[in-house]
PDB file of N, CA and C in Angstrom:
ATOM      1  N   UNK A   1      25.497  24.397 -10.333  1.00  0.00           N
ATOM      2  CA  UNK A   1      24.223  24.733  -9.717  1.00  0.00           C
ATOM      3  C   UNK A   1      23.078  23.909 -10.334  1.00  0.00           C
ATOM      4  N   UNK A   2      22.994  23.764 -11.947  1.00  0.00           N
ATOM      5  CA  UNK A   2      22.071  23.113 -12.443  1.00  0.00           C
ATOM      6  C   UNK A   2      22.237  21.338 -12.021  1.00  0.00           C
ATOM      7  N   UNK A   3      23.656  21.087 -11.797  1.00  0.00           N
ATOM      8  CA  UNK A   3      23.549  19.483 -11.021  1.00  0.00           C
ATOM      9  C   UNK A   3      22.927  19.239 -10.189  1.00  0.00           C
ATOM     10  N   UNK A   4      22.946  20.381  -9.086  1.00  0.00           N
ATOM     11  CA  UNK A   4      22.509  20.176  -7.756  1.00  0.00           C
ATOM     12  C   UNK A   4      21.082  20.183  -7.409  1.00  0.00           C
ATOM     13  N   UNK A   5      20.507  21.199  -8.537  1.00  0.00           N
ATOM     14  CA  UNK A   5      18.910  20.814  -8.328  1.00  0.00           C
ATOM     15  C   UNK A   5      18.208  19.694  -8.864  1.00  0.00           C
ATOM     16  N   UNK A   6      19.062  18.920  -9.974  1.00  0.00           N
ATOM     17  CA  UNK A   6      18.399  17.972  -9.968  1.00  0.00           C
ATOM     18  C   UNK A   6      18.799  16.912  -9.148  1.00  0.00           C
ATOM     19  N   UNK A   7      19.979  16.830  -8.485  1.00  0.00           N
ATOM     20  CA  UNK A   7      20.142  15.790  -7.206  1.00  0.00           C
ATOM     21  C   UNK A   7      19.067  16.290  -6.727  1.00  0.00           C
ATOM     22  N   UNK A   8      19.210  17.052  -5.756  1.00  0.00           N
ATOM     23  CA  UNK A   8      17.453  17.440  -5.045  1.00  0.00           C
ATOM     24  C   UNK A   8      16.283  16.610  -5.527  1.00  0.00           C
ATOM     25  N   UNK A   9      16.116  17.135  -7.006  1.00  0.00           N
ATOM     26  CA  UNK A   9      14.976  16.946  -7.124  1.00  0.00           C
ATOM     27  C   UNK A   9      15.005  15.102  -7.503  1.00  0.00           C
ATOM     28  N   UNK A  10      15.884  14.148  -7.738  1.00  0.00           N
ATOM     29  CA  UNK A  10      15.665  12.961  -7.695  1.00  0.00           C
ATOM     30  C   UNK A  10      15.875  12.731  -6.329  1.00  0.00           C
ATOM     31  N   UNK A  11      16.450  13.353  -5.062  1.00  0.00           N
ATOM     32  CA  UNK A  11      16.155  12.437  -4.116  1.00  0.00           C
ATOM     33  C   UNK A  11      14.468  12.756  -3.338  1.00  0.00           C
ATOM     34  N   UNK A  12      14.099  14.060  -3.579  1.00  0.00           N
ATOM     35  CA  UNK A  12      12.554  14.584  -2.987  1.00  0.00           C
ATOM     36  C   UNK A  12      12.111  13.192  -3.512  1.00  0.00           C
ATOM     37  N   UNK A  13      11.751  13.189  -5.418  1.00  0.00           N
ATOM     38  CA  UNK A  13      11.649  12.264  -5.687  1.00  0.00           C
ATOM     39  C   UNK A  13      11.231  10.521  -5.230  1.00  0.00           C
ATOM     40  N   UNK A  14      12.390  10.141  -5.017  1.00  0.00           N
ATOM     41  CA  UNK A  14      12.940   9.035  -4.093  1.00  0.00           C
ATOM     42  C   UNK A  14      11.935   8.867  -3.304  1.00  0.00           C
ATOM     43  N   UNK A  15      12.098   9.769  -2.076  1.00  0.00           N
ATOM     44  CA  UNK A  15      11.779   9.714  -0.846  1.00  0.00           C
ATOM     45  C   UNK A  15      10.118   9.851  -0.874  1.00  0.00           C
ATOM     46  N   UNK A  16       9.717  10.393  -2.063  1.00  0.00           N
ATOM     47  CA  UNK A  16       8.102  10.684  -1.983  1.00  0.00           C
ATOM     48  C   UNK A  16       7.240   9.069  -2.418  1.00  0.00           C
ATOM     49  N   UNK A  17       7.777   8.173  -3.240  1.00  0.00           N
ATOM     50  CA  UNK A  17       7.523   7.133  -4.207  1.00  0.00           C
ATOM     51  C   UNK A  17       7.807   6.248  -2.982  1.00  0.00           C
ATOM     52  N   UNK A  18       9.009   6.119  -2.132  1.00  0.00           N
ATOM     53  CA  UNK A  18       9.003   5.486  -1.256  1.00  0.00           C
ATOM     54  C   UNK A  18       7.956   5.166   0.237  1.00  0.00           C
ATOM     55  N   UNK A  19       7.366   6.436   0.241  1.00  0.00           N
ATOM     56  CA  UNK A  19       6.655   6.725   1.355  1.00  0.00           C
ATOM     57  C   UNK A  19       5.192   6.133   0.723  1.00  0.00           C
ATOM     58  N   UNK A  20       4.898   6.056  -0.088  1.00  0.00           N
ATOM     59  CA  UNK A  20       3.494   5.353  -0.966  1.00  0.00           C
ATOM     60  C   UNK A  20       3.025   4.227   0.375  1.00  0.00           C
ATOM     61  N   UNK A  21       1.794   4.505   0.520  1.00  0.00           N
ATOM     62  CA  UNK A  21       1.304   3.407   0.749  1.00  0.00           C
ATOM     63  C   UNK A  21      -0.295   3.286   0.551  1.00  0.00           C
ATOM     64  N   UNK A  22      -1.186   2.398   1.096  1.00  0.00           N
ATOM     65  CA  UNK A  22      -2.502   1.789   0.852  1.00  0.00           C
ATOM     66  C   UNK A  22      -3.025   2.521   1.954  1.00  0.00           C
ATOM     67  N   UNK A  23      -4.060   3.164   2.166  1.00  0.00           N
ATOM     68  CA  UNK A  23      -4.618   3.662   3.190  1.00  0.00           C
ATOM     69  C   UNK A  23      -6.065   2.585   3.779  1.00  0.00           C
ATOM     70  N   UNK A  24      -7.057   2.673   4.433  1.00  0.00           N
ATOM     71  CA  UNK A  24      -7.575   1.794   5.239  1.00  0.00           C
ATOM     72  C   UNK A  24      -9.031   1.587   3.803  1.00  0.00           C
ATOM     73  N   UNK A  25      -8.953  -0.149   3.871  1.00  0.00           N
ATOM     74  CA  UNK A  25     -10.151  -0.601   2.650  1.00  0.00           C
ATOM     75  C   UNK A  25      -9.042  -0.327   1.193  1.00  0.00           C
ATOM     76  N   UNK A  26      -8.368   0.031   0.892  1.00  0.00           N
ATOM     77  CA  UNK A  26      -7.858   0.221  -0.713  1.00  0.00           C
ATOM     78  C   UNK A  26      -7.182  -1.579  -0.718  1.00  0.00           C
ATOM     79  N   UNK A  27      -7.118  -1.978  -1.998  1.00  0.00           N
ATOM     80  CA  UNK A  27      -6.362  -3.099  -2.104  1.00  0.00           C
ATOM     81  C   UNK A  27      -4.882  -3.085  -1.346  1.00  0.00           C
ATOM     82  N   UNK A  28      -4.387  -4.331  -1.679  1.00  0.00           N
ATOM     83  CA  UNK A  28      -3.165  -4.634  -1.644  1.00  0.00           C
ATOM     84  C   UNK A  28      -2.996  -6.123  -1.667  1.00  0.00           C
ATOM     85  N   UNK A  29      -1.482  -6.220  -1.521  1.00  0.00           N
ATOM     86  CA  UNK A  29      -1.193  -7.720  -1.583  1.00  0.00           C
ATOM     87  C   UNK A  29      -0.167  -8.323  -0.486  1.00  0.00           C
ATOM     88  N   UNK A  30       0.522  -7.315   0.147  1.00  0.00           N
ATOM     89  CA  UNK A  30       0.719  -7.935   1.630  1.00  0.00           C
ATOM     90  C   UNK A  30       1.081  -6.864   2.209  1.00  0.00           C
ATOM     91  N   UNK A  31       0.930  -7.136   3.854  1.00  0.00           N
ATOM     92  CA  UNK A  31       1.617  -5.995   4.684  1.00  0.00           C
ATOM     93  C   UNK A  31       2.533  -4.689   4.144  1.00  0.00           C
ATOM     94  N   UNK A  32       3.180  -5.173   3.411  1.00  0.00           N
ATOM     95  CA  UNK A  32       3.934  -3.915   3.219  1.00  0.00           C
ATOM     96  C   UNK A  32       3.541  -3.190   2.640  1.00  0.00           C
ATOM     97  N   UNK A  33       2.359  -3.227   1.583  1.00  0.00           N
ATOM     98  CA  UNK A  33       1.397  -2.285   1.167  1.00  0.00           C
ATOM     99  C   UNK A  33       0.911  -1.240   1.453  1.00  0.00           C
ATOM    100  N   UNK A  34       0.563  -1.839   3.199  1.00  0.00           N
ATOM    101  CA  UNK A  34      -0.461  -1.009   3.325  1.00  0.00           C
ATOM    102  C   UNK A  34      -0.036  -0.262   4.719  1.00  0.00           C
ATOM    103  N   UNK A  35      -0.338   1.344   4.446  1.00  0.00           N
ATOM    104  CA  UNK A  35      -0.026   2.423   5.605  1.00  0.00           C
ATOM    105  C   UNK A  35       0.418   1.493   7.276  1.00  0.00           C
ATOM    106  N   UNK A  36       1.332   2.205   8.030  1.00  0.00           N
ATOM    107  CA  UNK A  36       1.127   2.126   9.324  1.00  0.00           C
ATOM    108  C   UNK A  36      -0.288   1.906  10.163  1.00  0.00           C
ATOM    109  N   UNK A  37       0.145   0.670  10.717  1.00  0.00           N
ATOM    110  CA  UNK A  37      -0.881   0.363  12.151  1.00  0.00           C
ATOM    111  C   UNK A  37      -2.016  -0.286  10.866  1.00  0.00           C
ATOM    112  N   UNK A  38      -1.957  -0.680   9.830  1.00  0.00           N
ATOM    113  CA  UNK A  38      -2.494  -1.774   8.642  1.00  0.00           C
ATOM    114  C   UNK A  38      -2.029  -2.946   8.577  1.00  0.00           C
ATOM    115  N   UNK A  39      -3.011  -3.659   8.283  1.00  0.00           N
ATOM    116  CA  UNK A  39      -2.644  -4.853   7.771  1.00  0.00           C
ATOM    117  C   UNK A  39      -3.135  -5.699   6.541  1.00  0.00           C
ATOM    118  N   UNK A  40      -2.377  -6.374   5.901  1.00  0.00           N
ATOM    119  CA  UNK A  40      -3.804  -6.585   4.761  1.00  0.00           C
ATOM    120  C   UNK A  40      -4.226  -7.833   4.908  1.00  0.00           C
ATOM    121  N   UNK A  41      -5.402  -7.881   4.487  1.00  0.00           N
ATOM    122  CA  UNK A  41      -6.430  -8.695   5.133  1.00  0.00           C
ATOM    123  C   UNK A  41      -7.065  -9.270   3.999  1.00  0.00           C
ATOM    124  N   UNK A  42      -6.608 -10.972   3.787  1.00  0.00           N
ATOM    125  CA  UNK A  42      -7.835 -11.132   2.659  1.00  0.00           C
ATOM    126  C   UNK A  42      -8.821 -12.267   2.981  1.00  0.00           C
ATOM    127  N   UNK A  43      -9.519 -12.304   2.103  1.00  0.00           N
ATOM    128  CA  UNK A  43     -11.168 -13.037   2.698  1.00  0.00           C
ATOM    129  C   UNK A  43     -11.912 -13.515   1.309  1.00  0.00           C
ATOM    130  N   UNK A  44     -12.762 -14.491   1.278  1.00  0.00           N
ATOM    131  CA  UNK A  44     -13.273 -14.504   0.196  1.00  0.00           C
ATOM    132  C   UNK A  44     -15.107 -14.151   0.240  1.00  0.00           C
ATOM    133  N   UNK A  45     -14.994 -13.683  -0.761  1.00  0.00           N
ATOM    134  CA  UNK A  45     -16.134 -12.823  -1.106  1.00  0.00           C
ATOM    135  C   UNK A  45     -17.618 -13.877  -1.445  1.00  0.00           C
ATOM    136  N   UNK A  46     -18.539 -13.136  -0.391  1.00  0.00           N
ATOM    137  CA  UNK A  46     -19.965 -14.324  -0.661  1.00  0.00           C
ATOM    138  C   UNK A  46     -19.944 -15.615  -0.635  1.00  0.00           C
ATOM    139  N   UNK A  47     -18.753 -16.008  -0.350  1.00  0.00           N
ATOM    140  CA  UNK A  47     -18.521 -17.823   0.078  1.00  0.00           C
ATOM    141  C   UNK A  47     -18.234 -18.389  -1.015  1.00  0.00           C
ATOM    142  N   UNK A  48     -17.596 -17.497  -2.132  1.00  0.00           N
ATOM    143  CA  UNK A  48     -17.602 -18.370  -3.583  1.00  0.00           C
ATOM    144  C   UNK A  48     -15.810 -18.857  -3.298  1.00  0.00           C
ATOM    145  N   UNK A  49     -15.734 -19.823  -4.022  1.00  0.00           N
ATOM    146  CA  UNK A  49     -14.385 -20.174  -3.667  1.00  0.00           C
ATOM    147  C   UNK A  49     -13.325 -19.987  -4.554  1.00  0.00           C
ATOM    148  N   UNK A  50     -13.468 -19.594  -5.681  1.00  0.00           N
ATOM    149  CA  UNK A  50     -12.743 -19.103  -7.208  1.00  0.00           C
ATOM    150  C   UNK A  50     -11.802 -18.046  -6.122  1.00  0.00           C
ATOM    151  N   UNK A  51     -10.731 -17.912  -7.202  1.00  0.00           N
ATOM    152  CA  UNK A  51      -9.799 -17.180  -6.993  1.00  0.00           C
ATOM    153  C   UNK A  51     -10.221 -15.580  -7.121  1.00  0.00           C
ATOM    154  N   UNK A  52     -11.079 -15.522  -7.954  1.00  0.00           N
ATOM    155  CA  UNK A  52     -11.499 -13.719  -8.685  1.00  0.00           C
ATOM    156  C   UNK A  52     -12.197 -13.906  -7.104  1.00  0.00           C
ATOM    157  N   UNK A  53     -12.455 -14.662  -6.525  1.00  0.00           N
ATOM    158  CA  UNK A  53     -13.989 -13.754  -5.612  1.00  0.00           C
ATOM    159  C   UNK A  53     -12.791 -13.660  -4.408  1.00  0.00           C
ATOM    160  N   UNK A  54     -11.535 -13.777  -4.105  1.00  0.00           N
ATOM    161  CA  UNK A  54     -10.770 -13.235  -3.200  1.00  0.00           C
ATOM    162  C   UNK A  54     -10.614 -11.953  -3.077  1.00  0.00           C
ATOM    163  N   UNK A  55     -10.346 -11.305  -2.103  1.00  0.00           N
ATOM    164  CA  UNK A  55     -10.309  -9.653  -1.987  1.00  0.00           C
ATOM    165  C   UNK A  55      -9.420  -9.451  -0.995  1.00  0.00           C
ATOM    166  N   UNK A  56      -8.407  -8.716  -1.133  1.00  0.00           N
ATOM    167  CA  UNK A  56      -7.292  -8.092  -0.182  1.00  0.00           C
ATOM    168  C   UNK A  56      -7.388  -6.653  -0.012  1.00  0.00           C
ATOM    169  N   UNK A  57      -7.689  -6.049   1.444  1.00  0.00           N
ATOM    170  CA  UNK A  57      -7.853  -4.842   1.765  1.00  0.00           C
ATOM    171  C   UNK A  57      -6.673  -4.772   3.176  1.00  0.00           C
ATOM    172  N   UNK A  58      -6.568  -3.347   3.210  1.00  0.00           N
ATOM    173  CA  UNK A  58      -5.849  -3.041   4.184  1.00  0.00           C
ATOM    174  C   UNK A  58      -6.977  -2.491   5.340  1.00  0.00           C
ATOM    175  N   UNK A  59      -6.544  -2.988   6.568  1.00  0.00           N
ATOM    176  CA  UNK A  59      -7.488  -3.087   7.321  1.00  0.00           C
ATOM    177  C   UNK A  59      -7.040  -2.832   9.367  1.00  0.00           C
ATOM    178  N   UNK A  60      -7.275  -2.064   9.905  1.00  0.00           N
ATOM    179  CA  UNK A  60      -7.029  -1.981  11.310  1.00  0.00           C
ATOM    180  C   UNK A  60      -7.799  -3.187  12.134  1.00  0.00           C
ATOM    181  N   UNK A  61      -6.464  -3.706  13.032  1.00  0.00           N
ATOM    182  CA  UNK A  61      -7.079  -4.685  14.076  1.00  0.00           C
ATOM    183  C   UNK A  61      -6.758  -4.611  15.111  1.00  0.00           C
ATOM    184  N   UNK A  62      -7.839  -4.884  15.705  1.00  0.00           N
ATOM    185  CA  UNK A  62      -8.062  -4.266  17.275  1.00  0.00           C
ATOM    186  C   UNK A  62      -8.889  -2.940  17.300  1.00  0.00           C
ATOM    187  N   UNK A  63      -8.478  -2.461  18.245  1.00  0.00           N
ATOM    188  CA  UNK A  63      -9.041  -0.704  18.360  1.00  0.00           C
ATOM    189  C   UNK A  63      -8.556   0.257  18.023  1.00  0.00           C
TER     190      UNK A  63
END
């Protein structure tokens, strides 16, 4: 009985860590990041061209 709840409880586990994602504006670093019907989107910031002033957000396109 004590095996079985912790199978349970590593696959709840599992399945909760797996489901993670970026919701709309939070960082990320590619598509797979970020929630359903997201995409991530990066752009650089104030026209500076350095690498720090890049920014990746997850972002809806279209309507």
């Amino acid at each position: 009985m004590h095996f079985s709840f912790l199978a349970i409880l590593a696959a709840l586990t599992a399945s909760v860590s797996a489901s993670v994602c970026n919701g709309r504006y939070l960082d990320c670093k590619g598509d797979t990041d970020c929630c359903h019907g997201l995409i991530c989107l990066t752009y650089r910031a104030n026209g500076n061209v350095s690498m720090r002033s890049l920014l990746s957000i997850c972002v809806v396109i279209g309507t």
